[in-house]
Each structure stands twice: as structure tokens, then as C-alpha cells.
PDBML (XML) file of the C-alpha atoms, coordinates in Angstrom:
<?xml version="1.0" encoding="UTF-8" ?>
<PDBx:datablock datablockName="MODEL"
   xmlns:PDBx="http://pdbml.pdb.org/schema/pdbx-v50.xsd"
   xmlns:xsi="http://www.w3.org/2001/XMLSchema-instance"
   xsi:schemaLocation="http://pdbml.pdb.org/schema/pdbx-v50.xsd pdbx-v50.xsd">
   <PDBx:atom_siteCategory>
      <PDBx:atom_site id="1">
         <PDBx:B_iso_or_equiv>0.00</PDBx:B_iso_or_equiv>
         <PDBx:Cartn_x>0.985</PDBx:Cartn_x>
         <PDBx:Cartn_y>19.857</PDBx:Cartn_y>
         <PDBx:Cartn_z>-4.965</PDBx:Cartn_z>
         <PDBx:auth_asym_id>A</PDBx:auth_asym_id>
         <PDBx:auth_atom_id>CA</PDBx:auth_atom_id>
         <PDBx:auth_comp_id>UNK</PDBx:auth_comp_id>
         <PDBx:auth_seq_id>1</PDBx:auth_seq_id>
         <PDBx:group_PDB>ATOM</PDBx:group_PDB>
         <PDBx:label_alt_id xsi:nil="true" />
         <PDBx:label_asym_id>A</PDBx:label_asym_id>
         <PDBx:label_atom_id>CA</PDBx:label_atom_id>
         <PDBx:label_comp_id>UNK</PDBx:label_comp_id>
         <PDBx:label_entity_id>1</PDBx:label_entity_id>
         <PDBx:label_seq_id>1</PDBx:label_seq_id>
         <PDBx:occupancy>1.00</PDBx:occupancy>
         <PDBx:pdbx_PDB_model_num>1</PDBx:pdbx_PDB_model_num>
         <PDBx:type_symbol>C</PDBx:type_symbol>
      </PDBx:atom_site>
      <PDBx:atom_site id="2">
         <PDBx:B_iso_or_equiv>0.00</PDBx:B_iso_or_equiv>
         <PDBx:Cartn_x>-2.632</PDBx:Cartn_x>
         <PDBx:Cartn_y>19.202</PDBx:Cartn_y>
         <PDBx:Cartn_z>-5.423</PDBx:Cartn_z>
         <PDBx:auth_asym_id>A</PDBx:auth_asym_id>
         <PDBx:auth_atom_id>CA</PDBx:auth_atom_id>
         <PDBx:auth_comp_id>UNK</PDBx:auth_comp_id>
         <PDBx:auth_seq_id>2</PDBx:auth_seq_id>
         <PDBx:group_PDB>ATOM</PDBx:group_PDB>
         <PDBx:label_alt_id xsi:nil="true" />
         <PDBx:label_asym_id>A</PDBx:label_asym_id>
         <PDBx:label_atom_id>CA</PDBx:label_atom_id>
         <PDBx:label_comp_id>UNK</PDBx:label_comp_id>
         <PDBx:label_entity_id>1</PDBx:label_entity_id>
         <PDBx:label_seq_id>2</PDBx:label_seq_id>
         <PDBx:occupancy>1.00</PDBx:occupancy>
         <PDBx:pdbx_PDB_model_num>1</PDBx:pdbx_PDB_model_num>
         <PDBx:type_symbol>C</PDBx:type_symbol>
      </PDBx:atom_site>
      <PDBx:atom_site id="3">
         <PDBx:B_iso_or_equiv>0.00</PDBx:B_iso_or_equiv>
         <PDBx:Cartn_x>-1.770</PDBx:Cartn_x>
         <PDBx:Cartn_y>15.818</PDBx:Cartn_y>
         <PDBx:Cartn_z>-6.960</PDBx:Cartn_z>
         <PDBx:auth_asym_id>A</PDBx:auth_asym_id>
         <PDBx:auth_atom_id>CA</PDBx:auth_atom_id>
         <PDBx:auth_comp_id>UNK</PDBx:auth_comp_id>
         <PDBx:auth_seq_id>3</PDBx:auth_seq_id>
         <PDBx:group_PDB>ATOM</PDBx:group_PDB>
         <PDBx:label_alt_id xsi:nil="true" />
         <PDBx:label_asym_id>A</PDBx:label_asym_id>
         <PDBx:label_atom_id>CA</PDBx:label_atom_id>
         <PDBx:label_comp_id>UNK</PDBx:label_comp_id>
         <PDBx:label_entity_id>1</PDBx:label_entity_id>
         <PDBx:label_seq_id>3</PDBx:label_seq_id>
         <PDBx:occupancy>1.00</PDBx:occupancy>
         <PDBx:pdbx_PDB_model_num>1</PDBx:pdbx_PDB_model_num>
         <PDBx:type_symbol>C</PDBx:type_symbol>
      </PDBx:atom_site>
      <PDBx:atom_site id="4">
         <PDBx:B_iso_or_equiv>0.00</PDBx:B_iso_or_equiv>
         <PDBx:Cartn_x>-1.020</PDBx:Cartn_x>
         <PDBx:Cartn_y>14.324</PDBx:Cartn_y>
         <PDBx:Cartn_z>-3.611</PDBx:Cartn_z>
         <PDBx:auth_asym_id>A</PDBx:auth_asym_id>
         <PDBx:auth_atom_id>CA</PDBx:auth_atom_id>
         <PDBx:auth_comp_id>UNK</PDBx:auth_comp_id>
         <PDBx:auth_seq_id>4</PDBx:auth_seq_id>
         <PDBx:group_PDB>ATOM</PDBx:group_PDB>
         <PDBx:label_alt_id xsi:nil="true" />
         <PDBx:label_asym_id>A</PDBx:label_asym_id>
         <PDBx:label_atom_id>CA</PDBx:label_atom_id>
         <PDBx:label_comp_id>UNK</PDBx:label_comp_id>
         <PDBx:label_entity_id>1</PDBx:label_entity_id>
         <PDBx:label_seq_id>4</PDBx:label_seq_id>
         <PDBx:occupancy>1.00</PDBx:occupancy>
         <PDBx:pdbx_PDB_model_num>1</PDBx:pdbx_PDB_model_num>
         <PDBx:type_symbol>C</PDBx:type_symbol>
      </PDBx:atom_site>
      <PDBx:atom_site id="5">
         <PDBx:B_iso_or_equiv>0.00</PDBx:B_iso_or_equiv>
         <PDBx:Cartn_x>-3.384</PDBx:Cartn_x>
         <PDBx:Cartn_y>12.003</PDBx:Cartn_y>
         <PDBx:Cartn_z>-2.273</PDBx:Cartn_z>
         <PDBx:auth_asym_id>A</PDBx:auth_asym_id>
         <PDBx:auth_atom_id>CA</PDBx:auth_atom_id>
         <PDBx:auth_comp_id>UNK</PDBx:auth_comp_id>
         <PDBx:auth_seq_id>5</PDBx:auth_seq_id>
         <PDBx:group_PDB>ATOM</PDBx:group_PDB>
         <PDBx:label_alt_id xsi:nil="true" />
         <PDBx:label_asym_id>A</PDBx:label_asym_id>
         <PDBx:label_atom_id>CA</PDBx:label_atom_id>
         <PDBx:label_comp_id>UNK</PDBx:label_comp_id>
         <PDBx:label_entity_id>1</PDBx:label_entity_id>
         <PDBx:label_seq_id>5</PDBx:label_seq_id>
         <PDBx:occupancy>1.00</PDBx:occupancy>
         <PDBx:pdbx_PDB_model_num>1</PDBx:pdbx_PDB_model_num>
         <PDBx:type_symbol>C</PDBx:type_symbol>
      </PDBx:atom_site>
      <PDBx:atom_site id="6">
         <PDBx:B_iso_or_equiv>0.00</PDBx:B_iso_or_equiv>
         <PDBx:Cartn_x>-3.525</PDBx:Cartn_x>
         <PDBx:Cartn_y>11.558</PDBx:Cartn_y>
         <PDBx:Cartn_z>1.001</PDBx:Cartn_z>
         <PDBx:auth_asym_id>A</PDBx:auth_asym_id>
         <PDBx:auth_atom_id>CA</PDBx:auth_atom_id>
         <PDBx:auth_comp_id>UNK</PDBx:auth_comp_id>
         <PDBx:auth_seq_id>6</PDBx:auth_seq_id>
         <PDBx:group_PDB>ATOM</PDBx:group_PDB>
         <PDBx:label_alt_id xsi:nil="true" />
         <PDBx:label_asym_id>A</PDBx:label_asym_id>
         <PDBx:label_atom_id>CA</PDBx:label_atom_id>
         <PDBx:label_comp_id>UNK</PDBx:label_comp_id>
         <PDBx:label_entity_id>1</PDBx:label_entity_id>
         <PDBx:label_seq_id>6</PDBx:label_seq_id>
         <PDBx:occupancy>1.00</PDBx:occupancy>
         <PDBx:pdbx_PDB_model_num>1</PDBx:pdbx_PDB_model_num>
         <PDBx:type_symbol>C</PDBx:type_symbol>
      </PDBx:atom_site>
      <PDBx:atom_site id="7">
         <PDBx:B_iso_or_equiv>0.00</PDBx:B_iso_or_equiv>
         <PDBx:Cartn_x>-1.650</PDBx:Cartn_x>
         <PDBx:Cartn_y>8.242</PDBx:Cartn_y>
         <PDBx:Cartn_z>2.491</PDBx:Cartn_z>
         <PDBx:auth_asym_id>A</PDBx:auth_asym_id>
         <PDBx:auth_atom_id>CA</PDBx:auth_atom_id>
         <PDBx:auth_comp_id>UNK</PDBx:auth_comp_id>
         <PDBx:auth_seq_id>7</PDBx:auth_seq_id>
         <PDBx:group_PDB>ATOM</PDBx:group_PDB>
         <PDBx:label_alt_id xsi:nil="true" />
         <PDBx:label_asym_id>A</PDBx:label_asym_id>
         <PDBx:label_atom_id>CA</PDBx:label_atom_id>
         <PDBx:label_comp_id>UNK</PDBx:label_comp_id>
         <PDBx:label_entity_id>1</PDBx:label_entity_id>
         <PDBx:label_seq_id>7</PDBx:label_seq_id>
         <PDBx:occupancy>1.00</PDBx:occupancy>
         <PDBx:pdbx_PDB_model_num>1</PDBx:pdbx_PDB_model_num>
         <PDBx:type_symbol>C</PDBx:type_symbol>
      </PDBx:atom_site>
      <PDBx:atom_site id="8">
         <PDBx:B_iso_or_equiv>0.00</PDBx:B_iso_or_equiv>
         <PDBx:Cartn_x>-1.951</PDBx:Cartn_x>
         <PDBx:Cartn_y>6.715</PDBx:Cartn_y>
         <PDBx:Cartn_z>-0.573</PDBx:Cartn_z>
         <PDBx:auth_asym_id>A</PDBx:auth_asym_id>
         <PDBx:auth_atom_id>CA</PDBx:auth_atom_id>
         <PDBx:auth_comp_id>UNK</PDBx:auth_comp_id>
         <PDBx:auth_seq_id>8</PDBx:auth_seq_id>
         <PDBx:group_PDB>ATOM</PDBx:group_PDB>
         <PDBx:label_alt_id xsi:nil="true" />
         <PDBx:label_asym_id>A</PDBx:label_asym_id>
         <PDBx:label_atom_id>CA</PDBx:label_atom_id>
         <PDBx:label_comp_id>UNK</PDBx:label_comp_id>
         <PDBx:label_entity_id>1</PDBx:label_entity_id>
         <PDBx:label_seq_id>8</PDBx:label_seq_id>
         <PDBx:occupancy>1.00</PDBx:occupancy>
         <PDBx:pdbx_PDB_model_num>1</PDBx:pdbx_PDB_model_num>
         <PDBx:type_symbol>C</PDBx:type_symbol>
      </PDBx:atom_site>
      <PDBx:atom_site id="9">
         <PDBx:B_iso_or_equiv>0.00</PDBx:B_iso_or_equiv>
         <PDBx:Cartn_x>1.306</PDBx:Cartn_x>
         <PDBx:Cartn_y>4.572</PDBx:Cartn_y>
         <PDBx:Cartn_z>-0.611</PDBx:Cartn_z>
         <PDBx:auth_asym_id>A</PDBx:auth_asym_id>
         <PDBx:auth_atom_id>CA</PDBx:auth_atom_id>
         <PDBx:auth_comp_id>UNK</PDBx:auth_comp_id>
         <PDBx:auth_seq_id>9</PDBx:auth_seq_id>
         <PDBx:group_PDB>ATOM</PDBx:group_PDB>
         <PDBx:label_alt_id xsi:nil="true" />
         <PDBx:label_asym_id>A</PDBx:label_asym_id>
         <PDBx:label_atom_id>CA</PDBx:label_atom_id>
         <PDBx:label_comp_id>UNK</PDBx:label_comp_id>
         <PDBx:label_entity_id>1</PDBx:label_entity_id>
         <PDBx:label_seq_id>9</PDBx:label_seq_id>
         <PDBx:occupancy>1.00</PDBx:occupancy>
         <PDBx:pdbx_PDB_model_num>1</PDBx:pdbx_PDB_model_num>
         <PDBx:type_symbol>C</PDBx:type_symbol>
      </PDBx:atom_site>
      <PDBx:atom_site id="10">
         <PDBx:B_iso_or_equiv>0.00</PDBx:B_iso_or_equiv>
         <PDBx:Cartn_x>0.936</PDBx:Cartn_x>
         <PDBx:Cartn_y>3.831</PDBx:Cartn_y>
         <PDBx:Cartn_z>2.811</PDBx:Cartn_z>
         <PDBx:auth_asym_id>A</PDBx:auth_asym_id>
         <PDBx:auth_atom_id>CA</PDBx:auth_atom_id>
         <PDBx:auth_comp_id>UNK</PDBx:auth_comp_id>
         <PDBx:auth_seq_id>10</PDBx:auth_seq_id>
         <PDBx:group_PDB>ATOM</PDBx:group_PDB>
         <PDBx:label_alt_id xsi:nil="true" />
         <PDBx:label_asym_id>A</PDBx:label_asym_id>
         <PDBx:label_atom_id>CA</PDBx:label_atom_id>
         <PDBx:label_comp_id>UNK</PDBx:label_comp_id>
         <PDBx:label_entity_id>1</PDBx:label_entity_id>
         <PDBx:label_seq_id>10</PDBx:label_seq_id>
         <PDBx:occupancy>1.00</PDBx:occupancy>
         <PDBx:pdbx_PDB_model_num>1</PDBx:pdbx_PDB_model_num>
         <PDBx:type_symbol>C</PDBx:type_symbol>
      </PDBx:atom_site>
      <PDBx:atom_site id="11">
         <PDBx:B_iso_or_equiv>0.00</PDBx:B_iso_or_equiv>
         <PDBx:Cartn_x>-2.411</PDBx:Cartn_x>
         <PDBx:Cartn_y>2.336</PDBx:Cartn_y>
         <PDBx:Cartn_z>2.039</PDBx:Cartn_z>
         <PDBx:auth_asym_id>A</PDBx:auth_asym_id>
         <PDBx:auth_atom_id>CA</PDBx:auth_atom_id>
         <PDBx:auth_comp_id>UNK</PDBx:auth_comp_id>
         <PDBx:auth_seq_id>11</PDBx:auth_seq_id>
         <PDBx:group_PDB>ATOM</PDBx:group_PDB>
         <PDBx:label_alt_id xsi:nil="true" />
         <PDBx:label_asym_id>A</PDBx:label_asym_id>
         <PDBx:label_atom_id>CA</PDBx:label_atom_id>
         <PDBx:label_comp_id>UNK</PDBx:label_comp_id>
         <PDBx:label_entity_id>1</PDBx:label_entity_id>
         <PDBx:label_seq_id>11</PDBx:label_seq_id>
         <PDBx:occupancy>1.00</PDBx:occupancy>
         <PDBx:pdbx_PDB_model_num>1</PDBx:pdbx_PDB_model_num>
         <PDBx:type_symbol>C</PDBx:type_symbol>
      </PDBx:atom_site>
      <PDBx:atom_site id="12">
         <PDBx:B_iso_or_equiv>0.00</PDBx:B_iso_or_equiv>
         <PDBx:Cartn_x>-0.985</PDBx:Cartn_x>
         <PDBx:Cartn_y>0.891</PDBx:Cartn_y>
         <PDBx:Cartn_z>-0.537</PDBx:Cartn_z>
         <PDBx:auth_asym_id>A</PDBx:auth_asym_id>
         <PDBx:auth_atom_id>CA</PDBx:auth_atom_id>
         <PDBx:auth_comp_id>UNK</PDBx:auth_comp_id>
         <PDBx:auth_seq_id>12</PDBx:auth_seq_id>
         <PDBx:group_PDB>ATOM</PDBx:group_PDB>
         <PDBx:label_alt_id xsi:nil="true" />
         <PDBx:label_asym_id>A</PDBx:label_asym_id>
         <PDBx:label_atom_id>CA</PDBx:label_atom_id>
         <PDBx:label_comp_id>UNK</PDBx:label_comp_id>
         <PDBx:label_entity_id>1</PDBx:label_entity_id>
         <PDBx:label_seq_id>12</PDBx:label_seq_id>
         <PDBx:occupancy>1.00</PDBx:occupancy>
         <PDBx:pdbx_PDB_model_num>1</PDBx:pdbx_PDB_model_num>
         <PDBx:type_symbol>C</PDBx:type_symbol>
      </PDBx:atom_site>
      <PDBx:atom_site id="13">
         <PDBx:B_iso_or_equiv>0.00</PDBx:B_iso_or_equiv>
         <PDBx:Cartn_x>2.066</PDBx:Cartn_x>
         <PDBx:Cartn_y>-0.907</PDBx:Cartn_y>
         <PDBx:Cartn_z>0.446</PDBx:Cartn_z>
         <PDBx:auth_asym_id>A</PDBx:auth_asym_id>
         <PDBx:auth_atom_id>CA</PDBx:auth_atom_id>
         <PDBx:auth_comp_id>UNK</PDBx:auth_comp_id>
         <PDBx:auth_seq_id>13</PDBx:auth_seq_id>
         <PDBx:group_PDB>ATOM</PDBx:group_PDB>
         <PDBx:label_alt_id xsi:nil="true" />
         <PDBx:label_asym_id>A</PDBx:label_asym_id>
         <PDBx:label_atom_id>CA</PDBx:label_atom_id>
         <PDBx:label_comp_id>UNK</PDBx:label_comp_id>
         <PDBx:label_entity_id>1</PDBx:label_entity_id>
         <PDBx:label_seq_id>13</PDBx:label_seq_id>
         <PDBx:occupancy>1.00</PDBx:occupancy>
         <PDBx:pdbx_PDB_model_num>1</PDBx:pdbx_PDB_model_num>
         <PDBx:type_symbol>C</PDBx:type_symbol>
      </PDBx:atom_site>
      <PDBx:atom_site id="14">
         <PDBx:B_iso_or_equiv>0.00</PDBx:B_iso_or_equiv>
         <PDBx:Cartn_x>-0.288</PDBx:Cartn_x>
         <PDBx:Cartn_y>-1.943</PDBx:Cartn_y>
         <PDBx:Cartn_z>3.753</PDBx:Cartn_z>
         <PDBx:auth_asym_id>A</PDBx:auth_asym_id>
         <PDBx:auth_atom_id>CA</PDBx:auth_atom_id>
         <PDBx:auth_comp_id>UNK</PDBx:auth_comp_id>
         <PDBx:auth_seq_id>14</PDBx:auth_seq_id>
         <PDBx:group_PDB>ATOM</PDBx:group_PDB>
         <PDBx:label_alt_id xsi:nil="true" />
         <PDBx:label_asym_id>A</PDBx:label_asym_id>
         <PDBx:label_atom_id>CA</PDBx:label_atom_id>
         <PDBx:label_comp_id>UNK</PDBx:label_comp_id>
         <PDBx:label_entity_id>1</PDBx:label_entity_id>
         <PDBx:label_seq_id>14</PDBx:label_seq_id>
         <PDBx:occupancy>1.00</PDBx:occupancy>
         <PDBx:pdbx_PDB_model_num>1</PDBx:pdbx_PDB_model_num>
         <PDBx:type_symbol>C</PDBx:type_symbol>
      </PDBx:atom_site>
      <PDBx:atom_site id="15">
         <PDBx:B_iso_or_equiv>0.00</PDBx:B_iso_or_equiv>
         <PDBx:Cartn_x>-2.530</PDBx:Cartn_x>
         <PDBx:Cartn_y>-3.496</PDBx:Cartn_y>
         <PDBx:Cartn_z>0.968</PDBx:Cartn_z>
         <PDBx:auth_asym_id>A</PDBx:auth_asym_id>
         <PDBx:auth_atom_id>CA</PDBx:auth_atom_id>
         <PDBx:auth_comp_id>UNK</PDBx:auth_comp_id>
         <PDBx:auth_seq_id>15</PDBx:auth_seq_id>
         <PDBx:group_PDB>ATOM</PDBx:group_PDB>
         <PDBx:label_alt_id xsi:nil="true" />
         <PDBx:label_asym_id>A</PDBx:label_asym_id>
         <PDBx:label_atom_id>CA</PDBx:label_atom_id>
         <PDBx:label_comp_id>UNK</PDBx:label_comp_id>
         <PDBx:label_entity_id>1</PDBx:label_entity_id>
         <PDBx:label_seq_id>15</PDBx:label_seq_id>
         <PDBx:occupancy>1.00</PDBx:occupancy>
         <PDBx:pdbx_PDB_model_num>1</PDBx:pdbx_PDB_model_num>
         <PDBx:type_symbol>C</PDBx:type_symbol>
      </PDBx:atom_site>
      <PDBx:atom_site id="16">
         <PDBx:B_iso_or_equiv>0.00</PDBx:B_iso_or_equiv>
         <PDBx:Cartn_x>1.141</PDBx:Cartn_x>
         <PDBx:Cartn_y>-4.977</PDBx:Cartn_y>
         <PDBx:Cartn_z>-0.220</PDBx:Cartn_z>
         <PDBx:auth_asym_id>A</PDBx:auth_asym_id>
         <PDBx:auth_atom_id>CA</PDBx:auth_atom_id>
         <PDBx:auth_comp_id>UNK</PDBx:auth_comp_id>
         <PDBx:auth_seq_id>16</PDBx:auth_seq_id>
         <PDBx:group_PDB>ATOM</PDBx:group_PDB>
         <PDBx:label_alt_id xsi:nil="true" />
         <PDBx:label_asym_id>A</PDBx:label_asym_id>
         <PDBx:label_atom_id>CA</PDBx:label_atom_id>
         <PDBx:label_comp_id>UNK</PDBx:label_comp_id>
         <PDBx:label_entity_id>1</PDBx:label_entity_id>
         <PDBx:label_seq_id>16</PDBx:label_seq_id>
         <PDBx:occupancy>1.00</PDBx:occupancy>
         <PDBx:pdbx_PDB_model_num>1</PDBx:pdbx_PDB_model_num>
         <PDBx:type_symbol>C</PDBx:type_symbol>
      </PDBx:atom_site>
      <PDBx:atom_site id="17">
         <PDBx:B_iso_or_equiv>0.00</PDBx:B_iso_or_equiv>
         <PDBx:Cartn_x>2.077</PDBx:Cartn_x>
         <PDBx:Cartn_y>-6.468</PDBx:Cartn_y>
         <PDBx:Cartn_z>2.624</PDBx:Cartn_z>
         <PDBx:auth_asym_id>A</PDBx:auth_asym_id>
         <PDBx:auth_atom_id>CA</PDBx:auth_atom_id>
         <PDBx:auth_comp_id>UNK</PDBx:auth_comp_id>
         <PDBx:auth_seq_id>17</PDBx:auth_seq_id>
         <PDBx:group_PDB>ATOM</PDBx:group_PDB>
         <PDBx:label_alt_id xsi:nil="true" />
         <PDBx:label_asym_id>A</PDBx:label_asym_id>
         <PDBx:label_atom_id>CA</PDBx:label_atom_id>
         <PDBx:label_comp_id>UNK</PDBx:label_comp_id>
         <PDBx:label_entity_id>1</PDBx:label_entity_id>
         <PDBx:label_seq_id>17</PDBx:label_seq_id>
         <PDBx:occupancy>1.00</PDBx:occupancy>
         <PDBx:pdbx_PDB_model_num>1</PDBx:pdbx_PDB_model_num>
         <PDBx:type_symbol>C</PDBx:type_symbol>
      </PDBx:atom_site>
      <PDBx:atom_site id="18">
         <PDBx:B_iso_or_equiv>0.00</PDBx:B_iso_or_equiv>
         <PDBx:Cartn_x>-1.192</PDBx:Cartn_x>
         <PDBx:Cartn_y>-8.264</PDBx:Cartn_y>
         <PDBx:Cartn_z>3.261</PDBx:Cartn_z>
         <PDBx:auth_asym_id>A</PDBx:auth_asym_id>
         <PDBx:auth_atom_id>CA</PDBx:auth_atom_id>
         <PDBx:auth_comp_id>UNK</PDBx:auth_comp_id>
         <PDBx:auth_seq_id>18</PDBx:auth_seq_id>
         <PDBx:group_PDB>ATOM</PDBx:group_PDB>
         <PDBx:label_alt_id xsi:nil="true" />
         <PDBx:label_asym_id>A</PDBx:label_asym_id>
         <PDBx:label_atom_id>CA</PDBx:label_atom_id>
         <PDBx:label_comp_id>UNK</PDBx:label_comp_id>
         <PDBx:label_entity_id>1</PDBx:label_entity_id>
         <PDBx:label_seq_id>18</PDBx:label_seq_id>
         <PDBx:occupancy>1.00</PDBx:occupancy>
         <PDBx:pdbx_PDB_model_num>1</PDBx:pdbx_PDB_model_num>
         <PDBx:type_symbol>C</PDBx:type_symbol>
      </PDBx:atom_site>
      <PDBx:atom_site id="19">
         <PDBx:B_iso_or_equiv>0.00</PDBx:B_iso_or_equiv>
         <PDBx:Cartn_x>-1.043</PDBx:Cartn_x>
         <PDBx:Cartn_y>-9.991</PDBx:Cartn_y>
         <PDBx:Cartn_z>0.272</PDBx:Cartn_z>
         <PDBx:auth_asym_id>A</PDBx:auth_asym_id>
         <PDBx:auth_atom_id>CA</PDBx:auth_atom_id>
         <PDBx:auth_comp_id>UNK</PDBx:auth_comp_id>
         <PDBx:auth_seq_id>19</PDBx:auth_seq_id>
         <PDBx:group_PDB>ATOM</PDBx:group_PDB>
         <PDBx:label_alt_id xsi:nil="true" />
         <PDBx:label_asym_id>A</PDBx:label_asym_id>
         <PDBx:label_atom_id>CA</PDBx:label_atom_id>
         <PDBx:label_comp_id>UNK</PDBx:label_comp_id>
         <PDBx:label_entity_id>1</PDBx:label_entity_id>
         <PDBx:label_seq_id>19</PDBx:label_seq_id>
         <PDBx:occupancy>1.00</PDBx:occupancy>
         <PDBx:pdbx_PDB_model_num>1</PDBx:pdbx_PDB_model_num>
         <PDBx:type_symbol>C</PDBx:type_symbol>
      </PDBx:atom_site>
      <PDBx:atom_site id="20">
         <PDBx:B_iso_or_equiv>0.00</PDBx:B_iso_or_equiv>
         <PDBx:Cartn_x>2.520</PDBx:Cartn_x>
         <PDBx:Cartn_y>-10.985</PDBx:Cartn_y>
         <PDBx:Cartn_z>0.645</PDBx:Cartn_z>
         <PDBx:auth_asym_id>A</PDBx:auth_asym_id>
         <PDBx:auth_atom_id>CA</PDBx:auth_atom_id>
         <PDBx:auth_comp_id>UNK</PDBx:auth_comp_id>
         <PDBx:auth_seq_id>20</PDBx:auth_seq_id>
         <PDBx:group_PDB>ATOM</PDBx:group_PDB>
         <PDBx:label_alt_id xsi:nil="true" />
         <PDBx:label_asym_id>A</PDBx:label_asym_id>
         <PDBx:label_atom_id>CA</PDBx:label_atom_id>
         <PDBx:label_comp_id>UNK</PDBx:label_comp_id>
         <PDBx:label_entity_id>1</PDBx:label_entity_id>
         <PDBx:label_seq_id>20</PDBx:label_seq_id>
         <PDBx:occupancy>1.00</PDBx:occupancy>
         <PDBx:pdbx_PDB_model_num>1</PDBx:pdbx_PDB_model_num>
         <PDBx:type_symbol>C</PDBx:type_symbol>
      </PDBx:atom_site>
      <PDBx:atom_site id="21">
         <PDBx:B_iso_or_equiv>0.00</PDBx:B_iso_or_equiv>
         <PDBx:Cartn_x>2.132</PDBx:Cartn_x>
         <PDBx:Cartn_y>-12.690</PDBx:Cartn_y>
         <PDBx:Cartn_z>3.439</PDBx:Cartn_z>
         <PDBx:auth_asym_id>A</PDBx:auth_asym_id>
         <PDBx:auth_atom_id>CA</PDBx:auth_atom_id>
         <PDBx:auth_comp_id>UNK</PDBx:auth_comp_id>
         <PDBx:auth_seq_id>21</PDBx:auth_seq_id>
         <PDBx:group_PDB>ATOM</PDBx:group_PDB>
         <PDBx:label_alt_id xsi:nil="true" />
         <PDBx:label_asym_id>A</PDBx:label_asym_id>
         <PDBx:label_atom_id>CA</PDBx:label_atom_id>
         <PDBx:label_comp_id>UNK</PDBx:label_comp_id>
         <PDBx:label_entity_id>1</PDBx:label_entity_id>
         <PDBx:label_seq_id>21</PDBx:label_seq_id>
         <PDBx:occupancy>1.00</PDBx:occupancy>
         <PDBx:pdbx_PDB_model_num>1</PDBx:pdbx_PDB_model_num>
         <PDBx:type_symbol>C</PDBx:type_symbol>
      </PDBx:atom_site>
      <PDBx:atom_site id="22">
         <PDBx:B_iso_or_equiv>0.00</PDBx:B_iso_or_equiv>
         <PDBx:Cartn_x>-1.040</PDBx:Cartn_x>
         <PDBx:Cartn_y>-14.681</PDBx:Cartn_y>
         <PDBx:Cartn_z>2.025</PDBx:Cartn_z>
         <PDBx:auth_asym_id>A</PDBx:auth_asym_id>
         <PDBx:auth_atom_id>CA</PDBx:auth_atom_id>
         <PDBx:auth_comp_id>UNK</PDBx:auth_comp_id>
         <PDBx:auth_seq_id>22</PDBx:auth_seq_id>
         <PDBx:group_PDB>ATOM</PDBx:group_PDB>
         <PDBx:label_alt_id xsi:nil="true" />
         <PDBx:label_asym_id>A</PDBx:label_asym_id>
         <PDBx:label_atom_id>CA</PDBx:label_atom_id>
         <PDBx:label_comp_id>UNK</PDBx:label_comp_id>
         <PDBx:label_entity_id>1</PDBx:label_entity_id>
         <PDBx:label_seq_id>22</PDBx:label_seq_id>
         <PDBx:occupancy>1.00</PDBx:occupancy>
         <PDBx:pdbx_PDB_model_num>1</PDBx:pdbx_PDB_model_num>
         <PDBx:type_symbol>C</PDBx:type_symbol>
      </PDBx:atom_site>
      <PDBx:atom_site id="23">
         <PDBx:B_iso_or_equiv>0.00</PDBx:B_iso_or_equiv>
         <PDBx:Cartn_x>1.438</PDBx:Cartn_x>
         <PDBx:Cartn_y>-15.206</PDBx:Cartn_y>
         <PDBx:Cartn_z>-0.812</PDBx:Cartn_z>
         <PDBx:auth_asym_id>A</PDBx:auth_asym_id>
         <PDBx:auth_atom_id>CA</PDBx:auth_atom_id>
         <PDBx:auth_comp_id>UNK</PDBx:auth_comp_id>
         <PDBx:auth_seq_id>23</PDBx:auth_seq_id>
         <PDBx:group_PDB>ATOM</PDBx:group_PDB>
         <PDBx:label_alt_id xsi:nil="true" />
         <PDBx:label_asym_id>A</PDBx:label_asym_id>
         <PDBx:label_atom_id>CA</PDBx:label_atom_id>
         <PDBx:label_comp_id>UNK</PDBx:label_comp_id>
         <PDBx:label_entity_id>1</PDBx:label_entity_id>
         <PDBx:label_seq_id>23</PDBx:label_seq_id>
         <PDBx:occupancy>1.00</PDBx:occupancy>
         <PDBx:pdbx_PDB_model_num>1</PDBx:pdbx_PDB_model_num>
         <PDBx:type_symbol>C</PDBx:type_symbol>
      </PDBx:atom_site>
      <PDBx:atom_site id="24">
         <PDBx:B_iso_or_equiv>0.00</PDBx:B_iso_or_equiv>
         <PDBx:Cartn_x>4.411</PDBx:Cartn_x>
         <PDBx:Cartn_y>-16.213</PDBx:Cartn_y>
         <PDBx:Cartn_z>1.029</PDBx:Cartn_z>
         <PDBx:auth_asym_id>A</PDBx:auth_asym_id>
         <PDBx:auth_atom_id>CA</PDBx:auth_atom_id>
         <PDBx:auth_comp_id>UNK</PDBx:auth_comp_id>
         <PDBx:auth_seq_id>24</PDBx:auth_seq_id>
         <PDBx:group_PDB>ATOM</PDBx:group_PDB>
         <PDBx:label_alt_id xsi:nil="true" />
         <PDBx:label_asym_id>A</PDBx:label_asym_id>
         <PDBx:label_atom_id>CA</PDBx:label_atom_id>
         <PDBx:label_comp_id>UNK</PDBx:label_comp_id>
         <PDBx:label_entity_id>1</PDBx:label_entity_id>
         <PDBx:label_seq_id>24</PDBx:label_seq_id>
         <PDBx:occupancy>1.00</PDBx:occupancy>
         <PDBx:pdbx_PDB_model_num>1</PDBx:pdbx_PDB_model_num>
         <PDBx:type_symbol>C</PDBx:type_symbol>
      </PDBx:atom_site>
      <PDBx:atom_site id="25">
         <PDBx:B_iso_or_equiv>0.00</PDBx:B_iso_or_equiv>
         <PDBx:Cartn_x>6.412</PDBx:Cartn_x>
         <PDBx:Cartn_y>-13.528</PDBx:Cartn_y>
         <PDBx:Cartn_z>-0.821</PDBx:Cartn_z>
         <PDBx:auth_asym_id>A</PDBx:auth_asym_id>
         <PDBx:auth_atom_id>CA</PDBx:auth_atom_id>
         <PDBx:auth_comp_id>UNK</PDBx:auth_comp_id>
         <PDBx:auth_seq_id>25</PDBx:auth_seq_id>
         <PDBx:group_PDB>ATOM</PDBx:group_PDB>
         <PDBx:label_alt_id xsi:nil="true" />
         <PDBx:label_asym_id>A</PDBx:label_asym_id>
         <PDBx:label_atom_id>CA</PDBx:label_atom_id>
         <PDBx:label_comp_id>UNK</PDBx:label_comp_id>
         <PDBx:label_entity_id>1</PDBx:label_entity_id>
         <PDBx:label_seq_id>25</PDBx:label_seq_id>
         <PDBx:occupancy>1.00</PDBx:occupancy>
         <PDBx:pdbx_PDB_model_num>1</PDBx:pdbx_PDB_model_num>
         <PDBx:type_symbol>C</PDBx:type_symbol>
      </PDBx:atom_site>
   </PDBx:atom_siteCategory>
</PDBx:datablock>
């Protein structure tokens, strides 16, 4: 559908991971 935005949970979990590893999660 039209409701998909494009990449957005790869962007996401990218942004995820990022912090994780700052965090030490």
C-alpha cells in the first residue's frame, strides 16, 4: 500500500544499532 515508507525500518533499526553500541546493549 501507499502507507509504506520507503526503508523506513532499515533506517530505523540502522539508527538502532548505532545507539546500541554507544550503549553497550
Amino acid at each position: 500500500p501507499s502507507t509504506y515508507v520507503p526503508a523506513r525500518n532499515i533506517i530505523f533499526l540502522a539508527h538502532a544499532l548505532s545507539w546500541a553500541e554507544v550503549l553497550g546493549a
